[in-house]
Structure formats: C-alpha cells, structure tokens
Protein backbone atom coordinates (compact mmCIF):
# COMPACT_ATOMS: atom_id res chain seq x y z
CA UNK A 1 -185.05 20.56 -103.01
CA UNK A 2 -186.42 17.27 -104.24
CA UNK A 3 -186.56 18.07 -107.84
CA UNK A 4 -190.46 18.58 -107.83
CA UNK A 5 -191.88 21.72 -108.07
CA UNK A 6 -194.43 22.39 -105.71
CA UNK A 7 -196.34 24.79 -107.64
CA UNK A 8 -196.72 22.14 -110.82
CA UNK A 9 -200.45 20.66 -110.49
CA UNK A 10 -199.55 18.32 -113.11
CA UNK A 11 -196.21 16.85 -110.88
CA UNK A 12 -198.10 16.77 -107.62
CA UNK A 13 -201.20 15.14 -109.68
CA UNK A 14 -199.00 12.24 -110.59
CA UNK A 15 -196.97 12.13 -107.36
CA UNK A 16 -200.24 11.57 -105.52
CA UNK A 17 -201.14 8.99 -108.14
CA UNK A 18 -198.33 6.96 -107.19
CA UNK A 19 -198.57 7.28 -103.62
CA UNK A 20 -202.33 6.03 -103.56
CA UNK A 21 -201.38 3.45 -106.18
CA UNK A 22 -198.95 2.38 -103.90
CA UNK A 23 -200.75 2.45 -100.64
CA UNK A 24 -203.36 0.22 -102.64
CA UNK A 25 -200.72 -2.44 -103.28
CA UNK A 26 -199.93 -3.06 -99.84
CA UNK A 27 -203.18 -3.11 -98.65
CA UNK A 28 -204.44 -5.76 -101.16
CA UNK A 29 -201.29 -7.77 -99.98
CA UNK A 30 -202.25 -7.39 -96.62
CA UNK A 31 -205.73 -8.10 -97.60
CA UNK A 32 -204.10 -11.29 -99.44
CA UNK A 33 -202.49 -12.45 -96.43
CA UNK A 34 -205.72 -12.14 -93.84
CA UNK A 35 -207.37 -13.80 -96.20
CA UNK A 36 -205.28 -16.95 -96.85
CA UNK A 37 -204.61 -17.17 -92.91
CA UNK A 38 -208.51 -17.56 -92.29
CA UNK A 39 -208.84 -19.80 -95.00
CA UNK A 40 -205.35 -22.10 -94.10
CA UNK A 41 -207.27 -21.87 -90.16
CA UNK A 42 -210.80 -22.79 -91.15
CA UNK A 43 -209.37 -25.63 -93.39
CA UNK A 44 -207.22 -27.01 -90.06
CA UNK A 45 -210.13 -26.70 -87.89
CA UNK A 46 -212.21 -28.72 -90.20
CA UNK A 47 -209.66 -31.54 -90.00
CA UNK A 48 -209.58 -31.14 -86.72
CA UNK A 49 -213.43 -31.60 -86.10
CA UNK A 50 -213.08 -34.45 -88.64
CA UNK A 51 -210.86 -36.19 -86.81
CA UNK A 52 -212.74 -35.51 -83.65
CA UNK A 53 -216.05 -37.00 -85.03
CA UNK A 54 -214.32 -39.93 -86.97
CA UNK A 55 -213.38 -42.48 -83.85
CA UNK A 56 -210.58 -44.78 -84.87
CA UNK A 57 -210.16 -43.32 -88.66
CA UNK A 58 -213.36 -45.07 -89.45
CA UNK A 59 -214.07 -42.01 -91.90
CA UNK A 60 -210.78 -42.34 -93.32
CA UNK A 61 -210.79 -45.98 -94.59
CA UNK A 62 -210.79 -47.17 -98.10
C-alpha cells in the first residue's frame, strides 16, 4: 500500500531510524527555544534589578 513491505526487517529498521532521527530534531529545537527564552528572561530581569538598584542611572555613568 505504501510501497514498504512490512515483512522487510531491513525497511522497517531504517524507517524507524528516520522517525527517531526525526523526533530528535524537533525536540532539540524545542529544547533550543526553552532554552534561549530563559536565558533572553534572566538577562531582562537582571536589567531590570539593575535599574532598580541604580537610583538616577548613577551605575550607568561614564
């Protein structure tokens, strides 16, 4: 029906090779993501307490 046959180890070998290989992919992307989102929010909330400690952008001058 889908041009595999079901009874070749070798074809359903490599078709689960590809399906793992490709449920790996998206879950380092979506590992990827997480992981730049916590570090884009911990980098705002350190400006954030920066600015909060620094009164009139004391910390900030030159």
């Amino acid at each position: 029906m889908d041009g595999h046959d079901a009874d070749d180890p070798k074809q359903s070998t490599a078709d689960m090779t590809v399906f793992v290989q490709n449920l790996l992919q998206q879950m380092q992307s979506r590992f990827q993501t997480m992981s730049d989102s916590i570090i884009t929010k911990n980098i705002l909330r350190g400006f954030s307490v920066l600015i909060l400690l620094c009164p009139s952008n004391i910390c900030f001058d030159s």
